[in-house]
C-alpha atoms as a PDB file:
ATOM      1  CA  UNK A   1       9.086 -24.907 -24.884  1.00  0.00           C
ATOM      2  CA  UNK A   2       7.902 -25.677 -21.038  1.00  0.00           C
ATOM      3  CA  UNK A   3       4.637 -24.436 -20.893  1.00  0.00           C
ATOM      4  CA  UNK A   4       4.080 -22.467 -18.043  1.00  0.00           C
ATOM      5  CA  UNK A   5       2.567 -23.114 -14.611  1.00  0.00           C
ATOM      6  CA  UNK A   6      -0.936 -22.291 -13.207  1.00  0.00           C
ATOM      7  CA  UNK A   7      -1.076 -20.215 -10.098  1.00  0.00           C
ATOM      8  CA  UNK A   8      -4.261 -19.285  -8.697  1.00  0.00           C
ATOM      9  CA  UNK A   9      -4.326 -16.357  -6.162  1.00  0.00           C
ATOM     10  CA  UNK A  10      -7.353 -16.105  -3.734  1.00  0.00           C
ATOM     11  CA  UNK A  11      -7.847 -12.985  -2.640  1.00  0.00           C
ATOM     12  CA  UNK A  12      -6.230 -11.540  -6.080  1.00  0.00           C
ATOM     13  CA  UNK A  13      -8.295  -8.716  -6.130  1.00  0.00           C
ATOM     14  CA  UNK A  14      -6.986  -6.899  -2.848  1.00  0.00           C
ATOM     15  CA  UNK A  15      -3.670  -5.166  -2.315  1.00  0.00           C
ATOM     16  CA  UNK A  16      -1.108  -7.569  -1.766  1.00  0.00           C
ATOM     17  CA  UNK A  17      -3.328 -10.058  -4.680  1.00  0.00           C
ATOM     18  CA  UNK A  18      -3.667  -7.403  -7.468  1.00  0.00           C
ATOM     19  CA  UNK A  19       0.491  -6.518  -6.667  1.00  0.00           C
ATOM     20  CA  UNK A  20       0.938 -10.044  -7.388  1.00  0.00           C
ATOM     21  CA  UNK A  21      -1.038 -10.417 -10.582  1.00  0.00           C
ATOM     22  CA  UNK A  22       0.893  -7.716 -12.403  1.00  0.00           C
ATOM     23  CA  UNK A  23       4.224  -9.129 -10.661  1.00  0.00           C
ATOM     24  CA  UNK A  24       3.881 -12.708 -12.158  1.00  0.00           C
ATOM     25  CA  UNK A  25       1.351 -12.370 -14.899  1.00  0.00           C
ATOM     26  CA  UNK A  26       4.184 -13.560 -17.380  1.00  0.00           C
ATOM     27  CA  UNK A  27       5.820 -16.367 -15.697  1.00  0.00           C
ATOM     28  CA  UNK A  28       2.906 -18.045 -14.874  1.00  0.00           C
ATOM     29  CA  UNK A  29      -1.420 -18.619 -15.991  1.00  0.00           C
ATOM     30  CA  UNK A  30      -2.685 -16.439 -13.289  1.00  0.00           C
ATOM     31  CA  UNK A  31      -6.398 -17.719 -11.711  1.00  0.00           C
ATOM     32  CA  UNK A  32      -8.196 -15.143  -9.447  1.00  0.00           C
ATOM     33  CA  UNK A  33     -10.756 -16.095  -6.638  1.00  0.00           C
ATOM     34  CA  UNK A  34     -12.333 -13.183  -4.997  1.00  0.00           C
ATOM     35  CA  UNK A  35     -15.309 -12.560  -3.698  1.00  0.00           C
ATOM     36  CA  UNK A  36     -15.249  -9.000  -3.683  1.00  0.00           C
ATOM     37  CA  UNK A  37     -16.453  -8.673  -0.242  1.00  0.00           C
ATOM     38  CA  UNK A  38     -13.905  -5.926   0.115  1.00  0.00           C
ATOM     39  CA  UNK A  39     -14.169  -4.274  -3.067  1.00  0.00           C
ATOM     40  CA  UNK A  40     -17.039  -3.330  -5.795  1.00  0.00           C
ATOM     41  CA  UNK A  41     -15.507  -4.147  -9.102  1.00  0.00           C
ATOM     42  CA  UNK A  42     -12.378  -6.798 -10.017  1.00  0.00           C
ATOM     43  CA  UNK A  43      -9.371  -4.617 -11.283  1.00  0.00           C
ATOM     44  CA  UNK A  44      -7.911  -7.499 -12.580  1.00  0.00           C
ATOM     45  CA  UNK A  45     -10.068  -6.997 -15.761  1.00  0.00           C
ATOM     46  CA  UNK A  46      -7.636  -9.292 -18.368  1.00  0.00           C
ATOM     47  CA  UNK A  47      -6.859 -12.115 -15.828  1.00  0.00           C
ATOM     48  CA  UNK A  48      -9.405 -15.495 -15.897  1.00  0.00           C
ATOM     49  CA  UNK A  49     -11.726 -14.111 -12.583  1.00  0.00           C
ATOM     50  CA  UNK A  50     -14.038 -15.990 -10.709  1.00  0.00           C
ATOM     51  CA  UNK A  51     -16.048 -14.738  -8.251  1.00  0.00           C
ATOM     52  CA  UNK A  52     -16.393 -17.325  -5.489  1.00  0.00           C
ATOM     53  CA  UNK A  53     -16.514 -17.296  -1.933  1.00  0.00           C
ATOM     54  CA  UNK A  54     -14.498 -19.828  -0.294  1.00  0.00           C
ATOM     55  CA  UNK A  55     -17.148 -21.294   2.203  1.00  0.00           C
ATOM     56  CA  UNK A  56     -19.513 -22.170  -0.855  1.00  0.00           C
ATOM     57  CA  UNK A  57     -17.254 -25.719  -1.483  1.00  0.00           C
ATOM     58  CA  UNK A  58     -19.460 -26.970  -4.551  1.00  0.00           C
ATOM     59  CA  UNK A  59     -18.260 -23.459  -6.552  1.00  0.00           C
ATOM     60  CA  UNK A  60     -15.022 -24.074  -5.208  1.00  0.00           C
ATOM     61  CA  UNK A  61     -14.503 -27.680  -6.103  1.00  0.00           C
ATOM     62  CA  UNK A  62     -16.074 -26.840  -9.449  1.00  0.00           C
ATOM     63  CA  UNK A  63     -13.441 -24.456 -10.113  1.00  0.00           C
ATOM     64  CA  UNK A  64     -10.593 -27.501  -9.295  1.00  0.00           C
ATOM     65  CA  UNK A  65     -12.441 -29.754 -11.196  1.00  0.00           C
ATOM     66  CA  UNK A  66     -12.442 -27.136 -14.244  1.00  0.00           C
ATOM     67  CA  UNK A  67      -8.556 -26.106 -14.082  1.00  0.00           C
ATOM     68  CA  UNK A  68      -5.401 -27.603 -12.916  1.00  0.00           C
ATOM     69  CA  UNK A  69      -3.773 -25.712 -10.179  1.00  0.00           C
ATOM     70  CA  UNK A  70      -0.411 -26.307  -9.562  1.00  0.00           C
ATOM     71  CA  UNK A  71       0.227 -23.644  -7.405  1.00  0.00           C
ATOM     72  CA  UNK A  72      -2.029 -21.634  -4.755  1.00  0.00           C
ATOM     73  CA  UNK A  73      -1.395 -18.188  -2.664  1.00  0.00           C
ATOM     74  CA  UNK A  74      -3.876 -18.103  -0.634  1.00  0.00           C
ATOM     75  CA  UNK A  75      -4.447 -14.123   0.482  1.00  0.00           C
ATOM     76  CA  UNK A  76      -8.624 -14.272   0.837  1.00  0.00           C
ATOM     77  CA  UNK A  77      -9.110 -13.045   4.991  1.00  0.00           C
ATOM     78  CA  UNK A  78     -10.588 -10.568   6.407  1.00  0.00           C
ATOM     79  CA  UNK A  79      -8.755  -7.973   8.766  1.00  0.00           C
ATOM     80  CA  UNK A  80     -10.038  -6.275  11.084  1.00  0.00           C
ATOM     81  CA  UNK A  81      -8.327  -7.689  14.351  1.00  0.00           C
ATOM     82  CA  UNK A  82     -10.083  -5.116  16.517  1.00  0.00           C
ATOM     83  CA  UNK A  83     -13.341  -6.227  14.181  1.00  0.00           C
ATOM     84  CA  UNK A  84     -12.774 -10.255  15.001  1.00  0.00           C
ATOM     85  CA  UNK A  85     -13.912  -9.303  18.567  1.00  0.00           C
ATOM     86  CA  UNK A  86     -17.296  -8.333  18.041  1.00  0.00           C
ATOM     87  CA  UNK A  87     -17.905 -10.060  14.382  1.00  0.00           C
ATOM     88  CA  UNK A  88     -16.245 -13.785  15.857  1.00  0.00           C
ATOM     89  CA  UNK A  89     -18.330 -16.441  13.739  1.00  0.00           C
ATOM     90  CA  UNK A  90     -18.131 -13.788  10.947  1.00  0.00           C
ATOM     91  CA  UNK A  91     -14.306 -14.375  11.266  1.00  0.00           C
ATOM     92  CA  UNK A  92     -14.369 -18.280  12.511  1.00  0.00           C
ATOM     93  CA  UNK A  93     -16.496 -18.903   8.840  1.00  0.00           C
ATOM     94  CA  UNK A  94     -14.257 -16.311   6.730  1.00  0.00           C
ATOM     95  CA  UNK A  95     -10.899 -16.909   8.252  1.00  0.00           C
ATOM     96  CA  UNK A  96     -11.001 -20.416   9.455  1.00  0.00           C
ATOM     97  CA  UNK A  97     -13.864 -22.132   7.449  1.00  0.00           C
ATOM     98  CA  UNK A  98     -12.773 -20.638   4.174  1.00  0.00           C
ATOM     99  CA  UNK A  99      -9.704 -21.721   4.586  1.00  0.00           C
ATOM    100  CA  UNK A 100     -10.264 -25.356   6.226  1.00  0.00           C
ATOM    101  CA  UNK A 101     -12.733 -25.695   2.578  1.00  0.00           C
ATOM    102  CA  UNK A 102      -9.607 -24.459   0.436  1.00  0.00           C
ATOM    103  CA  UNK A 103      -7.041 -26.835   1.803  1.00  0.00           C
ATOM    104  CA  UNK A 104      -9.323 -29.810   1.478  1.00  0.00           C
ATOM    105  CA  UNK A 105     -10.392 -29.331  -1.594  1.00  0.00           C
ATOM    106  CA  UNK A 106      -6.061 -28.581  -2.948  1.00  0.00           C
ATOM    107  CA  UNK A 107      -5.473 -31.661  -1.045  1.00  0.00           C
ATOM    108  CA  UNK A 108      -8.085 -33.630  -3.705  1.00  0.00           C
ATOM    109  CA  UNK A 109      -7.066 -31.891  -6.447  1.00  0.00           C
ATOM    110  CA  UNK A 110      -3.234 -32.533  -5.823  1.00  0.00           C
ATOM    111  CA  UNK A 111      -2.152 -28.949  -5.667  1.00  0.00           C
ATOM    112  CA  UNK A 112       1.374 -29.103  -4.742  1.00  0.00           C
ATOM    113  CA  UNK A 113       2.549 -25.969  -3.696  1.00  0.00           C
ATOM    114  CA  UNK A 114       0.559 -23.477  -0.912  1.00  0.00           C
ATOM    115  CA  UNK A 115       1.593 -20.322   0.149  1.00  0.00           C
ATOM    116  CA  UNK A 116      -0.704 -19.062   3.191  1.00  0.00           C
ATOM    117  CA  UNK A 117      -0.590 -14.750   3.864  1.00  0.00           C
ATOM    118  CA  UNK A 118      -1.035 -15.159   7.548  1.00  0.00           C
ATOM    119  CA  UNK A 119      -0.348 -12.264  10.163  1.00  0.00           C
ATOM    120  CA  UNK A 120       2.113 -11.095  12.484  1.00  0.00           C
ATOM    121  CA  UNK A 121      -1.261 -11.022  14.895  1.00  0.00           C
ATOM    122  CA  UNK A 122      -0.488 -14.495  15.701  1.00  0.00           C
ATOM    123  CA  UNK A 123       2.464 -13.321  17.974  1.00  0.00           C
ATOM    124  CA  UNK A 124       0.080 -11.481  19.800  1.00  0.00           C
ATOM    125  CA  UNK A 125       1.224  -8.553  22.143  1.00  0.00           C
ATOM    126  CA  UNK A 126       4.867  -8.683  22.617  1.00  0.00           C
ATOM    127  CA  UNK A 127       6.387  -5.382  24.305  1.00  0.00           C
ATOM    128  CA  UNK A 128       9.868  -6.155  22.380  1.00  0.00           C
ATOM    129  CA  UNK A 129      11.088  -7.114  19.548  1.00  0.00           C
ATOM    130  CA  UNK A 130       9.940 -10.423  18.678  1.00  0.00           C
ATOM    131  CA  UNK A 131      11.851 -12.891  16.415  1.00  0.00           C
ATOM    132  CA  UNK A 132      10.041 -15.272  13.730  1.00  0.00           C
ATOM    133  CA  UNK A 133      10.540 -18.392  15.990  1.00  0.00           C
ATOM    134  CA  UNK A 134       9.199 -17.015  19.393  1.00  0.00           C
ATOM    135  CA  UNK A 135       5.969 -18.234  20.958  1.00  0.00           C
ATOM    136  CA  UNK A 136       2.733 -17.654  19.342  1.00  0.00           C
ATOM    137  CA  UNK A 137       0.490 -16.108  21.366  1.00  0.00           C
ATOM    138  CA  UNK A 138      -2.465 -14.819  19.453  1.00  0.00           C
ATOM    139  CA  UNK A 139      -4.916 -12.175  21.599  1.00  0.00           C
ATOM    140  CA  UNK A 140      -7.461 -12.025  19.341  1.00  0.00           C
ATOM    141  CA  UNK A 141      -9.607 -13.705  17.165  1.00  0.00           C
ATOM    142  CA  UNK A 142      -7.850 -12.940  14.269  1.00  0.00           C
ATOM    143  CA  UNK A 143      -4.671 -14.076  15.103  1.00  0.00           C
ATOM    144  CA  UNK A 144      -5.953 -17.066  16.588  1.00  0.00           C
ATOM    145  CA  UNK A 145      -7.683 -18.034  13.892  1.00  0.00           C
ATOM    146  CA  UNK A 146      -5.279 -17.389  11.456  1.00  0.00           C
ATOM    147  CA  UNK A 147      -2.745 -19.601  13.972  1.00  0.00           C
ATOM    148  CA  UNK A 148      -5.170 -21.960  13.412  1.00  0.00           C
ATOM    149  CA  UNK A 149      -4.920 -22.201   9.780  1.00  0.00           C
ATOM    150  CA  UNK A 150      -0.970 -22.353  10.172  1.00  0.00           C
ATOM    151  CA  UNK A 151      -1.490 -25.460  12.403  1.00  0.00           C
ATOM    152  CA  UNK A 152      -3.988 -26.803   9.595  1.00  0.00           C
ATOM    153  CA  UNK A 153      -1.604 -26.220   6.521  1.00  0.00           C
ATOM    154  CA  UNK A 154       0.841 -27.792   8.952  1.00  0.00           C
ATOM    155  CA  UNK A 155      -0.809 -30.533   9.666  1.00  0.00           C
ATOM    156  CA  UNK A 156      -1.644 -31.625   6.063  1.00  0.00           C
ATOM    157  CA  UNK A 157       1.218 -30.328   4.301  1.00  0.00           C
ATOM    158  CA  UNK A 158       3.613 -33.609   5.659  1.00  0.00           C
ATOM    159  CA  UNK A 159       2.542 -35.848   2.150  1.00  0.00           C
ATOM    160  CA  UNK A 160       0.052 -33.602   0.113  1.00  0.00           C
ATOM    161  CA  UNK A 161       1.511 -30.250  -0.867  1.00  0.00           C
ATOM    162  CA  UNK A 162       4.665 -28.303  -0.431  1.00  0.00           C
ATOM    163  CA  UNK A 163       3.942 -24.783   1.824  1.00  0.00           C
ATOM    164  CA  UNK A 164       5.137 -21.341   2.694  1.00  0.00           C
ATOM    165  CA  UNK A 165       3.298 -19.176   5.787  1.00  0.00           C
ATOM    166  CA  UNK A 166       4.192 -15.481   5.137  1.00  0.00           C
ATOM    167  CA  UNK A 167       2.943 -13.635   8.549  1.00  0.00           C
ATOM    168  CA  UNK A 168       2.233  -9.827   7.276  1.00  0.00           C
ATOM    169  CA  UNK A 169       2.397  -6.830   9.473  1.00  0.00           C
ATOM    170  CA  UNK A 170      -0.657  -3.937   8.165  1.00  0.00           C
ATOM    171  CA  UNK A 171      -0.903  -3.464   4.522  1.00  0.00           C
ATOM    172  CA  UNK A 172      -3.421  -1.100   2.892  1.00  0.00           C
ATOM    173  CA  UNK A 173      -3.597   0.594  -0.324  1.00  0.00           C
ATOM    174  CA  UNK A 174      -4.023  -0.519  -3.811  1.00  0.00           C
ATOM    175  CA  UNK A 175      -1.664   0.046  -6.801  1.00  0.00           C
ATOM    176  CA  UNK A 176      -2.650   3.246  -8.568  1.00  0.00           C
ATOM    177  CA  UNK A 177      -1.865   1.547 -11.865  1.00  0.00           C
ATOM    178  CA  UNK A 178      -4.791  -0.819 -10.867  1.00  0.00           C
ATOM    179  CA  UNK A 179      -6.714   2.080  -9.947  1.00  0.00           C
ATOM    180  CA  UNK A 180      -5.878   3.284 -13.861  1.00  0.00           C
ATOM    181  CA  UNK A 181      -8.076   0.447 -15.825  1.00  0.00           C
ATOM    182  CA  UNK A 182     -10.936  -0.188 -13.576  1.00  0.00           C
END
């Protein structure tokens, strides 16, 4: 029987993260790195949790070292784009950094596959409909440094790992079955 392969989901504690979890939990060994910075408790109480913050890279290599990842989603951001104007290191270090310290560190550990939640911020503010292939033109910090990452994942991505950039428009809420067990 093929055993099955390990996904780790950053972030995996937030909407789109704990939608995942209960989405894939049996096709796959699901990892969660969260921080909680956006929430008190993990909801995810039966999946392996760690609670790590992406800039600290010895916890985060640690946890590479410790389990083979196959595959990453990497959700972790923050989201305020109105926010990333007034808070822009806090954003730089949480979007960019945390990021920058992830890829390197799937890059040594020969994670294969990435898949990168970025934003629809990145096209900035177009007055008509906008296709996925039109110009970038992030106005904010947010979107540019979420651009940013694209261009990083990019930029690796041509012999290390396989990737998939999913640019999100708002999201908000969290599952009420989640809500049930915490």
């Amino acid at each position: 029987m093929k055993s099955k392969k390990n996904l780790l989901i950053t972030g995996g504690a937030g909407y789109i993260g704990s939608h995942l979890f209960y989405s894939l939990k049996n096709n796959y060994n699901i990892y969660i790195i969260d921080n909680l910075s956006n929430h008190k408790i993990n909801p995810l109480k039966h999946s392996l949790f760690f609670k790590i913050n992406l800039l600290n890279l010895k916890e985060l290599n640690n946890f590479f070292l410790n389990n083979k990842i196959d595959i990453v989603i990497h959700l972790s951001s923050k989201t305020n784009a109105a926010e990333s104007v007034s808070r822009y290191n806090y954003y730089y270090k949480n979007i960019y950094l945390a990021s920058k310290n992830l890829l390197n560190v799937c890059v040594k550990h020969k994670v294969k596959y990435f898949i990168f939640a970025s934003s629809a911020a990145v096209y900035g503010d177009y007055k008509k409909k906008f296709e996925e292939n039109d110009h970038l033109r992030p106005i904010n910090p947010y979107g540019i440094f979420k651009k940013k990452v694209e261009n990083l994942i990019q930029k690796h991505s041509k012999k290390n790992y396989n990737y998939a950039i999913l640019r999100f428009f708002n999201v908000a809420g969290v599952s009420k079955d989640i809500l049930k067990i915490a």
